[in-house]
Protein backbone atom coordinates (compact mmCIF):
# COMPACT_ATOMS: atom_id res chain seq x y z
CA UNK A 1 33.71 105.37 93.45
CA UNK A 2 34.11 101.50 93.11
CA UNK A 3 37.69 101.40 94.28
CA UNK A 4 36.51 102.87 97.39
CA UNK A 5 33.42 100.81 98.32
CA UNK A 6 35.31 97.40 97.66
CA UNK A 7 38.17 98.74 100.06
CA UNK A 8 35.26 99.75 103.32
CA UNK A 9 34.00 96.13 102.25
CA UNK A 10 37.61 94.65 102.33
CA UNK A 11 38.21 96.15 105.54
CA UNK A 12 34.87 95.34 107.20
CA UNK A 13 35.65 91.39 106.10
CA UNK A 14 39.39 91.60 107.67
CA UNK A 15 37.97 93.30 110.39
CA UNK A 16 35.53 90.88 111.31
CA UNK A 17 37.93 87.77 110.01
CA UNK A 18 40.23 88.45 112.73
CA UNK A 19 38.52 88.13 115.22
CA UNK A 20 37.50 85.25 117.61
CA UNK A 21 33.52 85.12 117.96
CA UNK A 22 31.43 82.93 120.33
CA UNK A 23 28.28 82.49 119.40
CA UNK A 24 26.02 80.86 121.98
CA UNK A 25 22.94 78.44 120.97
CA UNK A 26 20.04 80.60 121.62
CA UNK A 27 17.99 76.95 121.70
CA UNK A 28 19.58 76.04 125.25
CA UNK A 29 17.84 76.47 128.25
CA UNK A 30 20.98 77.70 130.42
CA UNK A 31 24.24 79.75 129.25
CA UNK A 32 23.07 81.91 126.59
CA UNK A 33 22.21 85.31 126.02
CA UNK A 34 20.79 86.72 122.88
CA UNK A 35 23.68 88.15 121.91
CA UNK A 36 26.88 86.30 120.00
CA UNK A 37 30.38 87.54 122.32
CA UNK A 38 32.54 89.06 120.33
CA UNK A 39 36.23 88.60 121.70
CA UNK A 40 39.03 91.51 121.22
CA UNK A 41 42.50 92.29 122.77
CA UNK A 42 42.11 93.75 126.25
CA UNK A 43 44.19 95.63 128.45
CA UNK A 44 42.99 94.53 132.19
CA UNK A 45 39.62 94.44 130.94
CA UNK A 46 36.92 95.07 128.31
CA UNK A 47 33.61 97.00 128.82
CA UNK A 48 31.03 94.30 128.04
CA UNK A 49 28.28 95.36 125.43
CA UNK A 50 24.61 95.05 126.53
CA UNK A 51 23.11 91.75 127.32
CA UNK A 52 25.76 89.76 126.64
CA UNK A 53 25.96 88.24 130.06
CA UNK A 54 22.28 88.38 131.41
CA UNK A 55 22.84 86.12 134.23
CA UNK A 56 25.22 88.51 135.81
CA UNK A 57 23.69 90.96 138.72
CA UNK A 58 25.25 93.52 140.99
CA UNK A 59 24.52 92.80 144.56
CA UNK A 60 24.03 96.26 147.09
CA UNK A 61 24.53 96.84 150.57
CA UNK A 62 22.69 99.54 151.84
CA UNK A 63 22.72 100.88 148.34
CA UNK A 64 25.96 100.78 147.77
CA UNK A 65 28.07 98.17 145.41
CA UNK A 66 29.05 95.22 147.38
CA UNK A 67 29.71 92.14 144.85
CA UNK A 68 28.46 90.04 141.82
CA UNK A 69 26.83 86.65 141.08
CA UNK A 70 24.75 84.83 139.02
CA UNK A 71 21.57 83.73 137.91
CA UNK A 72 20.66 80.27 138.84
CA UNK A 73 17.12 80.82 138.62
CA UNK A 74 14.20 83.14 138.84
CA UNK A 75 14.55 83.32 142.88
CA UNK A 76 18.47 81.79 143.57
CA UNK A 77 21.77 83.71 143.28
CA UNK A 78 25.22 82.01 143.26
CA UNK A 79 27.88 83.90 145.08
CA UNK A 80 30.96 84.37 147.46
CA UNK A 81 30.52 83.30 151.59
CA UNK A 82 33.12 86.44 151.85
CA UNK A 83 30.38 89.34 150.47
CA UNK A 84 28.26 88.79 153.78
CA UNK A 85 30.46 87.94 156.27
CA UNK A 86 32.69 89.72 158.80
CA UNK A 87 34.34 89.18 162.03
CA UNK A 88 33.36 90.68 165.33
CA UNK A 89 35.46 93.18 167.00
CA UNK A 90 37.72 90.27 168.94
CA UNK A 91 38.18 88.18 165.48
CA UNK A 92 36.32 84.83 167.20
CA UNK A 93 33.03 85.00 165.54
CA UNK A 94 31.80 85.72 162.20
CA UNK A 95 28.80 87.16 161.84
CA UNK A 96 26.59 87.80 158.50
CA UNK A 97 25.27 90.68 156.89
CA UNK A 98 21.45 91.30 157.35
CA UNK A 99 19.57 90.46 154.64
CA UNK A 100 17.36 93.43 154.79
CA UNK A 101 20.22 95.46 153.87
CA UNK A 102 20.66 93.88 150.58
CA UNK A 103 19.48 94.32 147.34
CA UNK A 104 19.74 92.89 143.84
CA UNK A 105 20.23 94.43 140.40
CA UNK A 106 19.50 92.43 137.65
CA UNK A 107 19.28 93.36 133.65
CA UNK A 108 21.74 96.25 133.13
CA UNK A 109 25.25 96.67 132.64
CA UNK A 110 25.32 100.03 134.20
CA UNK A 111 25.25 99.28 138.05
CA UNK A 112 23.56 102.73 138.35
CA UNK A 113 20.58 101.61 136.20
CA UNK A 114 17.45 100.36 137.99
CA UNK A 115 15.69 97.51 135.27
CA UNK A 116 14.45 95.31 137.72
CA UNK A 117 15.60 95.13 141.33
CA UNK A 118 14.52 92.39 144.50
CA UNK A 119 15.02 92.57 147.58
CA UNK A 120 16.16 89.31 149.83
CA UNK A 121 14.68 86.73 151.85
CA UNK A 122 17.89 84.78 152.89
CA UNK A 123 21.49 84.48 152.53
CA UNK A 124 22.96 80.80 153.01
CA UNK A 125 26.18 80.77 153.09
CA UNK A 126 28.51 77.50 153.18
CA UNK A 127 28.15 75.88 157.18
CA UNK A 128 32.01 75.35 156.46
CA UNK A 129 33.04 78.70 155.14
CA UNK A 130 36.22 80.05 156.52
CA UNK A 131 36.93 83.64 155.95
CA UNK A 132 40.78 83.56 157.12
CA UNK A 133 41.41 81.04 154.33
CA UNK A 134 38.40 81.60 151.80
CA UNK A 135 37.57 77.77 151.95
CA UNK A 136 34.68 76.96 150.44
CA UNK A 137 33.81 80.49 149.88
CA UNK A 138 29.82 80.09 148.11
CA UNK A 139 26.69 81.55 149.11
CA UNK A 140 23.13 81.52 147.93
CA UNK A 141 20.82 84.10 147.76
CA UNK A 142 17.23 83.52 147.62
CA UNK A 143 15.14 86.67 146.54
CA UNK A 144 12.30 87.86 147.95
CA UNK A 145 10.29 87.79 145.04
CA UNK A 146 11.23 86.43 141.52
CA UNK A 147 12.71 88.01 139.17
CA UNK A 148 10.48 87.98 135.63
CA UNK A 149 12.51 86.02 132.79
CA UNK A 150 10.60 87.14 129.99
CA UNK A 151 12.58 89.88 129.76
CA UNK A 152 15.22 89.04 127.03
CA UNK A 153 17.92 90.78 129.57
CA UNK A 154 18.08 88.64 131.85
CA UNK A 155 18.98 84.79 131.72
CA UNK A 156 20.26 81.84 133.74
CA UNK A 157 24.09 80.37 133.65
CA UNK A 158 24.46 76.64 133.13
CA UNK A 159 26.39 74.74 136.14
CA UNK A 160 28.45 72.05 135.02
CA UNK A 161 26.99 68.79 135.62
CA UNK A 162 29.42 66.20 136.48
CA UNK A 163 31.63 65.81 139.27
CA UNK A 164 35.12 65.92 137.79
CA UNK A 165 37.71 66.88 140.12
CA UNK A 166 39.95 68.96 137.65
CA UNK A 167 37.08 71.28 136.73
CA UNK A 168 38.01 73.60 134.38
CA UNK A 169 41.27 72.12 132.73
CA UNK A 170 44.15 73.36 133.20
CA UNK A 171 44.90 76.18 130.34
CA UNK A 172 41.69 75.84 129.47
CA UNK A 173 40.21 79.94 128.71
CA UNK A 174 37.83 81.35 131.03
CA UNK A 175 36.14 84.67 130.98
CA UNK A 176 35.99 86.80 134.36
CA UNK A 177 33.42 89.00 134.92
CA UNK A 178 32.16 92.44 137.59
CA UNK A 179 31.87 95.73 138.21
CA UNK A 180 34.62 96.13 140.49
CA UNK A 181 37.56 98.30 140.91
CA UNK A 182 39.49 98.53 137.32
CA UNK A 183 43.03 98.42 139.43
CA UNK A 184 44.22 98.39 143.22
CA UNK A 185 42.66 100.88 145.20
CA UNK A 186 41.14 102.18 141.86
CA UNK A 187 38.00 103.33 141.45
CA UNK A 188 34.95 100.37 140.99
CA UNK A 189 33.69 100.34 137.35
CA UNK A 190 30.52 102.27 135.97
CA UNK A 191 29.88 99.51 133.63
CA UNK A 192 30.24 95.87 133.28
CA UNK A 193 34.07 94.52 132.74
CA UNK A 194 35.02 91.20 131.44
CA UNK A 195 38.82 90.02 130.79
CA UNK A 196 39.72 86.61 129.60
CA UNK A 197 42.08 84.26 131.71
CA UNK A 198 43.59 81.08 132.10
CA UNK A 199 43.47 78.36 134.28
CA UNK A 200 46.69 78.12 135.90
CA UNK A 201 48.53 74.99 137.27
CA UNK A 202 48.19 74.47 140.82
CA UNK A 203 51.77 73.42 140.98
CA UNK A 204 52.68 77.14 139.45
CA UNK A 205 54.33 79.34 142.14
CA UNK A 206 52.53 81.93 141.35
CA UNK A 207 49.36 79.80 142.81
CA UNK A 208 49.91 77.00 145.58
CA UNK A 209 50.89 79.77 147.91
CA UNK A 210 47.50 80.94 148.21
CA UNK A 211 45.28 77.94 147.91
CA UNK A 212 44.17 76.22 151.45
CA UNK A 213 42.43 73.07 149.65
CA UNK A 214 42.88 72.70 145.85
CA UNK A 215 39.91 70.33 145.56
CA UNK A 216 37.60 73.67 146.56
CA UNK A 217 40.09 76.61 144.57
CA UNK A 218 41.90 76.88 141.75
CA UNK A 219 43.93 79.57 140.44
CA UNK A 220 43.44 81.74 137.09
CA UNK A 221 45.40 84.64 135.31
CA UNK A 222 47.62 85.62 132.96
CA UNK A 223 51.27 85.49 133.07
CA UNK A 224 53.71 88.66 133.45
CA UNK A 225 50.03 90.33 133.23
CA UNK A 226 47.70 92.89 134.38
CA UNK A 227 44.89 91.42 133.78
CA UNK A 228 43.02 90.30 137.20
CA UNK A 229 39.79 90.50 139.09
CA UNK A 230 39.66 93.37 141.90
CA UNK A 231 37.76 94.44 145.01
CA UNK A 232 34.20 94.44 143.62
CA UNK A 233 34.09 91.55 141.36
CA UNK A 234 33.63 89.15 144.26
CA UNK A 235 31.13 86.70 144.11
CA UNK A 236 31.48 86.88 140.42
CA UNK A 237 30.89 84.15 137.59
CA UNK A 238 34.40 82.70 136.04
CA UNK A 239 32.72 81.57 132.81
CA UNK A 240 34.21 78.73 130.52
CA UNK A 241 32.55 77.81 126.99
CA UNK A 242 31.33 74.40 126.14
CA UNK A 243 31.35 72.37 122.69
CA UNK A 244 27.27 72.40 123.09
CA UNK A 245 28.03 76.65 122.62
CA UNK A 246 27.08 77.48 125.88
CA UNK A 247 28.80 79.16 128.72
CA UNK A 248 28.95 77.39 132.15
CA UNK A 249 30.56 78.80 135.67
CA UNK A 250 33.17 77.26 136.54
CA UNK A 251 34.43 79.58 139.34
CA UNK A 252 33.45 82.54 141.69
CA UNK A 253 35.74 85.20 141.81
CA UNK A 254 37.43 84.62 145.56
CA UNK A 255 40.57 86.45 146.58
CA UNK A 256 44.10 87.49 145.06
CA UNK A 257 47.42 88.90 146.58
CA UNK A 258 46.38 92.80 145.44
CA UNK A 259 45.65 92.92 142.05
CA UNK A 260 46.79 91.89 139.28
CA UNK A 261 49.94 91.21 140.99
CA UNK A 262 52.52 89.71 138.62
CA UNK A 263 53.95 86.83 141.16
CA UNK A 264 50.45 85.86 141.90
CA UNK A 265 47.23 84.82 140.13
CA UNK A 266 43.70 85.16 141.49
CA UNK A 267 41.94 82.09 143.55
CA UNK A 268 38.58 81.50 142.47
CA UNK A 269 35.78 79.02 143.78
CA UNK A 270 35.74 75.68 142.47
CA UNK A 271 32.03 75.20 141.71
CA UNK A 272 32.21 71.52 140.54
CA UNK A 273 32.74 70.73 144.10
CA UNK A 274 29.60 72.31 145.38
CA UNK A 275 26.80 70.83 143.19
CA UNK A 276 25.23 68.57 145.73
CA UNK A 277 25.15 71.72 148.17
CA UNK A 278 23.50 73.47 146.00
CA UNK A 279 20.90 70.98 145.11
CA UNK A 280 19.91 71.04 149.04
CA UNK A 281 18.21 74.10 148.17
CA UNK A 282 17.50 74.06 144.17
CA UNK A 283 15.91 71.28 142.48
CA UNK A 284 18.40 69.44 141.29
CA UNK A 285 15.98 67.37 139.08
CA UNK A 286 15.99 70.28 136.80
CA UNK A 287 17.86 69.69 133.70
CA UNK A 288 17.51 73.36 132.46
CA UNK A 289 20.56 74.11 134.88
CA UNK A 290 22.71 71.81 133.19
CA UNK A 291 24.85 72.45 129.49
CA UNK A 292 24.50 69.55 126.98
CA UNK A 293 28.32 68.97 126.78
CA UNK A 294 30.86 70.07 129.46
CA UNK A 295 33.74 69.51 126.97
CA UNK A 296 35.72 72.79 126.72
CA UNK A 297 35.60 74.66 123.41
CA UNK A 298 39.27 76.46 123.59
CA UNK A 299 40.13 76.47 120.51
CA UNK A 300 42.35 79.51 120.85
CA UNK A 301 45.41 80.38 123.20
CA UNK A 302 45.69 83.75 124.48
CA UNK A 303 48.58 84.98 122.96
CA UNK A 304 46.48 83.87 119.79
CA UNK A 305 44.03 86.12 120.51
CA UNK A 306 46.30 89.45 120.80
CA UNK A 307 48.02 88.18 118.03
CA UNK A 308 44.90 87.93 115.68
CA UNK A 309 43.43 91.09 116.76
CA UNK A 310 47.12 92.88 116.69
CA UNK A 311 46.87 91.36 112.67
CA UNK A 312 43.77 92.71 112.74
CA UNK A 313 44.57 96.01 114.00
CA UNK A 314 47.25 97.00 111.61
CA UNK A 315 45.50 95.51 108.57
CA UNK A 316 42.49 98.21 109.51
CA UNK A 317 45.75 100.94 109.88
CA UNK A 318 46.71 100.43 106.54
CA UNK A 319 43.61 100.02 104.81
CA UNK A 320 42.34 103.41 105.99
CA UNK A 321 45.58 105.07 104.82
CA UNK A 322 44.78 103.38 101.49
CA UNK A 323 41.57 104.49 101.66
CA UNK A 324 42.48 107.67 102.56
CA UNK A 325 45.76 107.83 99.79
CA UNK A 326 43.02 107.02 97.41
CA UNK A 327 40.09 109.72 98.16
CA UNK A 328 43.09 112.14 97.81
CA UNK A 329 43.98 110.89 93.78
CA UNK A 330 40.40 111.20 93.18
């Protein structure tokens, strides 16, 4: 009987030794949920266990799943320009979704799930927004009522607080997140999806093709990968993890050639560059938006982490068989 409880116990501490974990400070005002992230090898993307990210809401149009953002605060979404706007029939004027067709759906990973829901007063988007290039592709929401932050599933996401023009380093690991479709022309995810990708040199050719203005996009992905955000995730946070343990958005999800296309990363947002826009509508005397450090905690590459979690995978293989080998002796 001993042999057999030390080897579950062996295999529980491998298990859990081989693999990365974030765990956020639950003291912070911004960028945590109540729940430590727990990183493992993905394969385009990873459902994402409840209330993980609790800033992250689905945004509906006419009932129906249109794109994702983020909690700034109790009445402010950050997302894309692109989710509300469209062209008229001649292509010379954009015009914007009604806001009475929208809705917001906040505290559940399952965008089917009704926790608590708001309706919306206005939609700002960027006076400079162009949808034929995506530059400066942001929007704010504001709701028509607040939403109630007591509730332990929902949360706000820090925004980083300095004005550094290579916001998030290069290489650095960032984690994308949405509901939306889990390949091209796929069908949109039931649940929440995150995959984990790096920030890719502008230079790269597999990004200055697509970017209009690199102070206001940036590129992310994974090499000779299929890991990518889709239609869906739009408006979505790109997430990067600070040495004060707390996650900050770095990026909205913004475009891609396809997806997941291996000649071609996806162009994301650069939020860094929008701060003082923001602040036109939300207090920017409040410090609770802010993360103590912006210093990027990437202590791990991503071949790393399929490595480690590969180790980790065959070490659980073979333990079971032992196990297994030795249930059969005795």
């Amino acid at each position: 009987m001993l042999p057999h409880v030390f080897l579950i116990a062996l295999l529980t501490i491998l298990q859990l030794k081989n693999q990365i974990i974030y765990s956020c400070d639950p003291n912070t005002s911004c960028g945590c949920s109540d729940k430590s992230q727990l990183h493992l090898k993905i394969v385009g993307g990873q459902t994402v266990r409840t209330r993980i990210w609790n800033w992250v809401v689905s945004i509906h149009v006419r009932n129906k799943l249109h794109c994702a953002g983020s909690i700034l605060s109790n009445s402010w979404i950050l997302t894309a320009a692109h989710c509300f706007s469209y062209s008229n029939n001649l292509g010379n004027n954009i015009l914007q979704i009604d806001p009475s067709y929208v809705t917001i759906h906040a505290g559940s990973n399952n965008r089917f799930e009704e926790k608590q829901i708001r309706n919306v007063a206005k939609i700002i988007l960027h006076p400079h927004f162009d949808e034929f290039n995506f530059n400066n592709d942001i929007a704010l929401i504001q709701l028509s009522s607040p939403f109630d932050m007591t509730d332990i599933t929902l949360g706000h996401i820090c925004l980083p607080s300095l004005s550094l023009y290579e916001y998030p380093p290069i290489n650095s690991s960032v984690v994308a997140i949405g509901w939306g479709r889990l390949w091209q022309n796929g069908p949109e995810s039931l649940t929440l999806q995150q995959v984990i990708l790096k920030i890719i040199d502008y230079n790269k050719s597999t990004c200055y093709p697509l970017i209009y203005d690199r102070k206001n996009q940036f590129c992310a992905g994974v090499d000779n990968s299929k890991k990518d955000t889709c239609q869906g995730d739009s408006g979505g946070p790109l997430l990067i993890f600070t040495s004060s343990k707390q996650w900050v958005i770095a990026g909205l999800t913004s475009f891609g050639y396809g997806c997941a296309h291996p000649l071609y990363s996806g162009v994301y947002t650069r939020i860094i560059t929008y701060l003082d826009w923001i602040h036109l509508y939300i207090n920017n005397t409040n410090n609770s938006m802010y993360p103590s450090s912006l210093i990027t905690d990437t202590s791990f590459d991503y071949n790393d982490i399929e490595w480690i979690n590969n180790m980790s995978f065959h070490h659980s293989i073979s333990l079971v068989l032992l196990i297994i080998l030795l249930t059969l002796l005795y």
